[in-house]
Structures are given as structure tokens and as C-alpha cells.
C-alpha atoms as a PDB file:
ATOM      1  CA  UNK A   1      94.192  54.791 105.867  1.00  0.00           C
ATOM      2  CA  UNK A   2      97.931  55.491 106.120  1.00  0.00           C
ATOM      3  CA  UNK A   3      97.504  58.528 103.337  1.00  0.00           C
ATOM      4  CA  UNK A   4      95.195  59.380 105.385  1.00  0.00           C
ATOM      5  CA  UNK A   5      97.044  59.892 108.489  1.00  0.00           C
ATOM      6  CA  UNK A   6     100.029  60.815 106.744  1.00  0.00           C
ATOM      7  CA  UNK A   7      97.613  63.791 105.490  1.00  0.00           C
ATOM      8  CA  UNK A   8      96.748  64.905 109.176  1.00  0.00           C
ATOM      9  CA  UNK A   9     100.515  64.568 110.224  1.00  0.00           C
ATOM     10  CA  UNK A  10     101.147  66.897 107.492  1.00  0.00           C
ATOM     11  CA  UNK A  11      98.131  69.433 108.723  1.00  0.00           C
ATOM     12  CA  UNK A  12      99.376  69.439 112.144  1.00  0.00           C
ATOM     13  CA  UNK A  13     103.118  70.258 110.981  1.00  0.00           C
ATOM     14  CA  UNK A  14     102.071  73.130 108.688  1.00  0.00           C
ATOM     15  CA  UNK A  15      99.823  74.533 111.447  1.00  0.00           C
ATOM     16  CA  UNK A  16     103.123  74.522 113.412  1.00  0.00           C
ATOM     17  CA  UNK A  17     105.840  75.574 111.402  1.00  0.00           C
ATOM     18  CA  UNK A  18     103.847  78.158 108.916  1.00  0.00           C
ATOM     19  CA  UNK A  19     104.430  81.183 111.551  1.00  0.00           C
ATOM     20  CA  UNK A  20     108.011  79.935 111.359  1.00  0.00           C
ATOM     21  CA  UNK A  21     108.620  79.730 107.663  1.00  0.00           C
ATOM     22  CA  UNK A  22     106.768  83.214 106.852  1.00  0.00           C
ATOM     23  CA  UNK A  23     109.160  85.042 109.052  1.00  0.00           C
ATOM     24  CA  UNK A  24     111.548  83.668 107.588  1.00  0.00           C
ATOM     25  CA  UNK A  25     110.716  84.181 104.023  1.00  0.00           C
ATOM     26  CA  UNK A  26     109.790  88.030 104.856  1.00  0.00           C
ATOM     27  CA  UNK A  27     106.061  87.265 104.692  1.00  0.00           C
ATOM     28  CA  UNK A  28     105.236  87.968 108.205  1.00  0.00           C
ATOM     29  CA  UNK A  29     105.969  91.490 109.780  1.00  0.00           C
ATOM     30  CA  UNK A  30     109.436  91.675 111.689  1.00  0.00           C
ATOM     31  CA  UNK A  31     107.546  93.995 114.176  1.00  0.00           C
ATOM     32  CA  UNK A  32     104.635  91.465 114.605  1.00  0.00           C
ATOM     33  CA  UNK A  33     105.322  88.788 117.121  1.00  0.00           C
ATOM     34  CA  UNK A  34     105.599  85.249 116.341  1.00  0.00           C
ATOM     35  CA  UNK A  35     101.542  83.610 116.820  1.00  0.00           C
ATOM     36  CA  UNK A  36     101.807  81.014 119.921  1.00  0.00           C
ATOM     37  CA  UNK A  37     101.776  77.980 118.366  1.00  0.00           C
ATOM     38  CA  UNK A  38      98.934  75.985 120.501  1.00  0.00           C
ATOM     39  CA  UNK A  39      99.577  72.380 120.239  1.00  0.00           C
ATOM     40  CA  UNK A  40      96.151  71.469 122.028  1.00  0.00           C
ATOM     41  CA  UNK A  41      94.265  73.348 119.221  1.00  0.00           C
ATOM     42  CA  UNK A  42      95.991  72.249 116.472  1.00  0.00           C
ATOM     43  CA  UNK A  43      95.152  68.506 117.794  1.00  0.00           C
ATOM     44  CA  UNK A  44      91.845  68.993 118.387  1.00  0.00           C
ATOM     45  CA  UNK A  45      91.598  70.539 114.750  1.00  0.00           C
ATOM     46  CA  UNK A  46      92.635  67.685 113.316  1.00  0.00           C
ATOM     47  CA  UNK A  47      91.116  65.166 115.055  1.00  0.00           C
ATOM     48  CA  UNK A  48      87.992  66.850 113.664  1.00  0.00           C
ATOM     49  CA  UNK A  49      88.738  65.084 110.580  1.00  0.00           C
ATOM     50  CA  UNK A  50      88.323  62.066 112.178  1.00  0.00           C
ATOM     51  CA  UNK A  51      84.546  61.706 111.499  1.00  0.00           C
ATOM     52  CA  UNK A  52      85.347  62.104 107.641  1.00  0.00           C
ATOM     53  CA  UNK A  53      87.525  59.061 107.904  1.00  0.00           C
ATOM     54  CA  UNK A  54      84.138  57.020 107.888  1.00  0.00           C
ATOM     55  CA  UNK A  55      83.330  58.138 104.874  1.00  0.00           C
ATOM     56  CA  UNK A  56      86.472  56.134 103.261  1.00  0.00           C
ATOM     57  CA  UNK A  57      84.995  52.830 103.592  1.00  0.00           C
ATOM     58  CA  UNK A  58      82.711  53.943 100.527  1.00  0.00           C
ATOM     59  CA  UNK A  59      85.782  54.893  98.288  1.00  0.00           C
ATOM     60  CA  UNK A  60      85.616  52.647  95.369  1.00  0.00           C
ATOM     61  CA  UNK A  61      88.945  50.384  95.038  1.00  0.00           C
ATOM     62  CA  UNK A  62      89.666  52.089  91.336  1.00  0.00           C
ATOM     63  CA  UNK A  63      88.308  54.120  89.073  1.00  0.00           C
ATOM     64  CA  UNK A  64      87.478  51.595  86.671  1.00  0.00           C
ATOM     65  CA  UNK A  65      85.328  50.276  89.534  1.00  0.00           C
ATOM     66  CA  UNK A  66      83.070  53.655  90.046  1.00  0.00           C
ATOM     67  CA  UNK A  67      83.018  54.051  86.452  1.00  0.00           C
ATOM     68  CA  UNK A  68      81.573  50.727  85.963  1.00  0.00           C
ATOM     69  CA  UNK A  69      78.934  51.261  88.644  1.00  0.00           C
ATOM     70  CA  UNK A  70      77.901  54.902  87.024  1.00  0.00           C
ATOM     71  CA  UNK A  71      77.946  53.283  83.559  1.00  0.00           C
ATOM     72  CA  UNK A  72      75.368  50.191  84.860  1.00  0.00           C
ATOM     73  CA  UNK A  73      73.288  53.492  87.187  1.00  0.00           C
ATOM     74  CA  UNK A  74      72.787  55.354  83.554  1.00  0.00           C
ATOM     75  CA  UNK A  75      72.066  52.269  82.125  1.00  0.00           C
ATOM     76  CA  UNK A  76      69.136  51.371  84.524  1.00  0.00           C
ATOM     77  CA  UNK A  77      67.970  54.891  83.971  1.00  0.00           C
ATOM     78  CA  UNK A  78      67.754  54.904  80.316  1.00  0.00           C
ATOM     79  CA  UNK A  79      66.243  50.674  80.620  1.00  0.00           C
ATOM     80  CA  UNK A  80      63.194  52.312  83.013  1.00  0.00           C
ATOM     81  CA  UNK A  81      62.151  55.472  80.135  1.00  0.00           C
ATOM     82  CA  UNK A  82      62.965  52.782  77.327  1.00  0.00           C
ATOM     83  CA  UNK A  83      60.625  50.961  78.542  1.00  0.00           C
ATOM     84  CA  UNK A  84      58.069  54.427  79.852  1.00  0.00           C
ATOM     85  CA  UNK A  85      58.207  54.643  76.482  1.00  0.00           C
ATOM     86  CA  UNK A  86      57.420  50.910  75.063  1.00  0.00           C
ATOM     87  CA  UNK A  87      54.746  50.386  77.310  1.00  0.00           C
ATOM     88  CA  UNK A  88      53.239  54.807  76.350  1.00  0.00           C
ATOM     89  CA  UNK A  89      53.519  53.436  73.006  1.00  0.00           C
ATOM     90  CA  UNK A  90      51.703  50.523  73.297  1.00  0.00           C
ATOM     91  CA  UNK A  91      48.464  52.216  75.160  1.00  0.00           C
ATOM     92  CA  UNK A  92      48.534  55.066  72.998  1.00  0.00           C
ATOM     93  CA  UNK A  93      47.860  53.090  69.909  1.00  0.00           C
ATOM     94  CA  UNK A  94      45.573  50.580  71.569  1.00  0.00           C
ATOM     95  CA  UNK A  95      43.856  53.877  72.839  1.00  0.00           C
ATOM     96  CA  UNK A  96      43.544  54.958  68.923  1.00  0.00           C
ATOM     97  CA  UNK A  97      43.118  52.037  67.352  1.00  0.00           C
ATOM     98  CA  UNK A  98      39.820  51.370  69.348  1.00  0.00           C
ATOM     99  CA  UNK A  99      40.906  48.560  71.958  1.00  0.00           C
ATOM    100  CA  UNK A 100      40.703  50.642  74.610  1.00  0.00           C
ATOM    101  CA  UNK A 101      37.746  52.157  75.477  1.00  0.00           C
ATOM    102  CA  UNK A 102      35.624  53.586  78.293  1.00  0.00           C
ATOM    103  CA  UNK A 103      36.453  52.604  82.094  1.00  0.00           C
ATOM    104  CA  UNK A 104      39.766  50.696  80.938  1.00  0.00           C
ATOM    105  CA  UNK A 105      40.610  54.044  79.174  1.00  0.00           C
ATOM    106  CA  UNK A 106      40.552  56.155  82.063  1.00  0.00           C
ATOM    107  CA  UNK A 107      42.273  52.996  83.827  1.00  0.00           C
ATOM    108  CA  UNK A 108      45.378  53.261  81.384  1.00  0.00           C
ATOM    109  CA  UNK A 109      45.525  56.945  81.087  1.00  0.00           C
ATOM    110  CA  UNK A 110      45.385  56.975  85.302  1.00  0.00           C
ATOM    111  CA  UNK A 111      48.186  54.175  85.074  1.00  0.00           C
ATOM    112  CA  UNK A 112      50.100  56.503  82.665  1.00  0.00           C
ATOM    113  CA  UNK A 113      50.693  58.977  84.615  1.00  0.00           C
ATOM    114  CA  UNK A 114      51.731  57.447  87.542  1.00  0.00           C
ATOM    115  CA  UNK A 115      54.002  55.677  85.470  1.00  0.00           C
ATOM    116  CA  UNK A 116      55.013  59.148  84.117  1.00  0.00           C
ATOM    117  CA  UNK A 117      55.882  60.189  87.423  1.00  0.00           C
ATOM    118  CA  UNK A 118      57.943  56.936  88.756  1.00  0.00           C
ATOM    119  CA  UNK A 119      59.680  57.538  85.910  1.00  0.00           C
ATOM    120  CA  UNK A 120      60.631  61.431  86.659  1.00  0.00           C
ATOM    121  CA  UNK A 121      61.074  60.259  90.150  1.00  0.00           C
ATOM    122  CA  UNK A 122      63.731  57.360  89.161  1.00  0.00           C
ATOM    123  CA  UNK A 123      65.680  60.028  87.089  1.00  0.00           C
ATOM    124  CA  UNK A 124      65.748  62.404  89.758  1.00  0.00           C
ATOM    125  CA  UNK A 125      67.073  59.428  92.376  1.00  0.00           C
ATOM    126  CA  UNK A 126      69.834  58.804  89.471  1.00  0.00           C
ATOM    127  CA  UNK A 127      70.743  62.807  89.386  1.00  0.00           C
ATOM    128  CA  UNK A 128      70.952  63.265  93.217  1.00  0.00           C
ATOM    129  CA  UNK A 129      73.090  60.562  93.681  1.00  0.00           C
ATOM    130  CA  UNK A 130      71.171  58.669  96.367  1.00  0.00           C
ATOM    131  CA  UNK A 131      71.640  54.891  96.031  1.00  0.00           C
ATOM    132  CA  UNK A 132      68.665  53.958  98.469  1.00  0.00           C
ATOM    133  CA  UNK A 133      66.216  56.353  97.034  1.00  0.00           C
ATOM    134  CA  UNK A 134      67.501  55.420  93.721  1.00  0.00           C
ATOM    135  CA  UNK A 135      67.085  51.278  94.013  1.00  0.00           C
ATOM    136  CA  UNK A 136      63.245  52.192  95.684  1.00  0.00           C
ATOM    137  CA  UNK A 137      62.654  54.697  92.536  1.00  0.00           C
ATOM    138  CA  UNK A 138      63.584  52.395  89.978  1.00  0.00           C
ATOM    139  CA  UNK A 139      61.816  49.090  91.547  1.00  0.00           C
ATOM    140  CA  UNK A 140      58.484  51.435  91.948  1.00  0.00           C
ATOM    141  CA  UNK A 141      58.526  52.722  88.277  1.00  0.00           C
ATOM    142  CA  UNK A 142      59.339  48.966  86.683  1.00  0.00           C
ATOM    143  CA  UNK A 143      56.028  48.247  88.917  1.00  0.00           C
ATOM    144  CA  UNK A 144      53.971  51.150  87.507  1.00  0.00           C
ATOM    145  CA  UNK A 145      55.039  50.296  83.907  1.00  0.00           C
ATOM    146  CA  UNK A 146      54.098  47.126  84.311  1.00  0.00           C
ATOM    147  CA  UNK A 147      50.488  47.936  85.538  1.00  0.00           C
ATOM    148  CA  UNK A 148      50.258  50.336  82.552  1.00  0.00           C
ATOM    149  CA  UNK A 149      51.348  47.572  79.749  1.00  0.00           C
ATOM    150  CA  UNK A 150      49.126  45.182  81.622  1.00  0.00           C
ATOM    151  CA  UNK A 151      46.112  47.563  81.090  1.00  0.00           C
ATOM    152  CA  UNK A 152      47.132  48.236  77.898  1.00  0.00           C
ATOM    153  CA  UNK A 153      47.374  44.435  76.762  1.00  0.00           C
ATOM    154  CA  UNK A 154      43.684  44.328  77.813  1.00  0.00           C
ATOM    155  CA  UNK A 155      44.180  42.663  81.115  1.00  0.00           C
ATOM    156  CA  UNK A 156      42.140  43.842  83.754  1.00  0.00           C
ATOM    157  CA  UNK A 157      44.324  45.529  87.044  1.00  0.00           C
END
């Protein structure tokens, strides 16, 4: 919070002093007069940084710390297609091997692809960056995996 402020004290100071120091260093025009400094804009300019100071709160403590938390994010990722994957596996040779036939075919090949998709959707959560959107992806595609390796273990859904 106080690098923060100390950030908007230095703003307000350059906003103040800049006509000042370019006139003096030749890079304002002698013939051009000196901008009027307006102390009520150059407040209100930086009090609309204010709102951004919310926004702190969700600034991990260290790097480690975010690090950690995108390292355990990827890993969840990769855990939910491992396990796309498994359970794909799994159908597709009960599926050739003759187990499953018929109706409980077009169950599993149904519960495929909406497994398919919760997957897709989990790994888009993960690339936007959302953390709600990202939790409800990844708890709806460990639920549609599951109702594709139950089908596939011959239980009935």
C-alpha cells in the first residue's frame, strides 16, 4: 500500500514539475509559454487510480506463491485429460472387444462426448485465467468422466 501511494505521489509531482524541467533542459520552446499547471486535475487524475488499488488485495505475497498455484492449475488440467483419456481408453476397447453393445453403446459414445467437451471446456477455463469458471469446469468434467467410465465398466447410468 505505501509503494503504492508513494507511486501516485510520484505521478502527481511529475505532472507538476515536467513543464518545469523541459524548459529547462531546452525541450520545450522558449517562445511557448509555460502549460498552467492545474493542481485540481492532476488530483483528480490520480485519484482515478484509486479503483485499481482493489485489485492489490489479489497480489500473491511472492512469487514462489503464484508459481506454486499455476504449477497445481496445470496440474489439475493435465489430471482431468489424463484421466479423458483413461476412461476414452477404457470404452473404446470395451466398445471393440464386444462388451459394449447396442443401447449402452450409444450410451457411452453420448457420454464421450460430453466428456470430450468438459474436457475442452476445463482447458479453456485454465487458458483464460478465470478461477470461478475454472473450479466449475474442472468439477463438471471429473463428473462427465466419471459417467463415461461408469458406462464403460458396464454399469448402467
Amino acid at each position: 500500500m505505501k509503494m503504492l501511494l508513494l507511486m501516485l505521489l510520484i505521478a502527481a509531482l511529475a505532472v507538476f514539475l515536467y513543464p518545469i524541467f523541459a524548459r529547462h533542459h531546452g525541450w520545450l520552446s522558449a517562445s511557448l509559454p509555460l502549460p498552467r499547471r492545474r493542481p485540481a486535475l492532476a488530483f483528480a487524475a490520480a485519484l482515478l487510480t484509486v479503483p485499481m488499488l482493489t485489485a492489490c488485495e489479489t497480489i500473491p505475497a511472492s512469487p514462489g506463491s503464484a508459481a506454486d498455484t499455476t504449477v497445481l492449475d496445470e496440474q489439475a488440467a493435465y489430471g482431468v485429460e489424463l484421466a479423458y483419456a483413461a476412461a476414452r481408453t477404457a470404452a473404446e476397447v470395451g466398445v471393440k472387444a464386444g462388451f459394449i453393445k447396442g443401447e449402452t453403446a450409444v450410451k457411452v459414445a453420448s457420454a464421450d462426448q460430453k466428456a470430450y467437451a468438459a474436457v475442452l471446456l476445463a482447458r479453456a477455463a485454465y487458458d483464460t485465467g478465470n478461477a470461478d469458471t475454472y473450479e466449475t469446469a474442472l468439477i463438471d468434467a471429473r463428473a462427465a468422466i466419471a459417467a463415461l467410465l461408469t458406462l464403460a465398466n458396464g454399469d448402467p447410468a
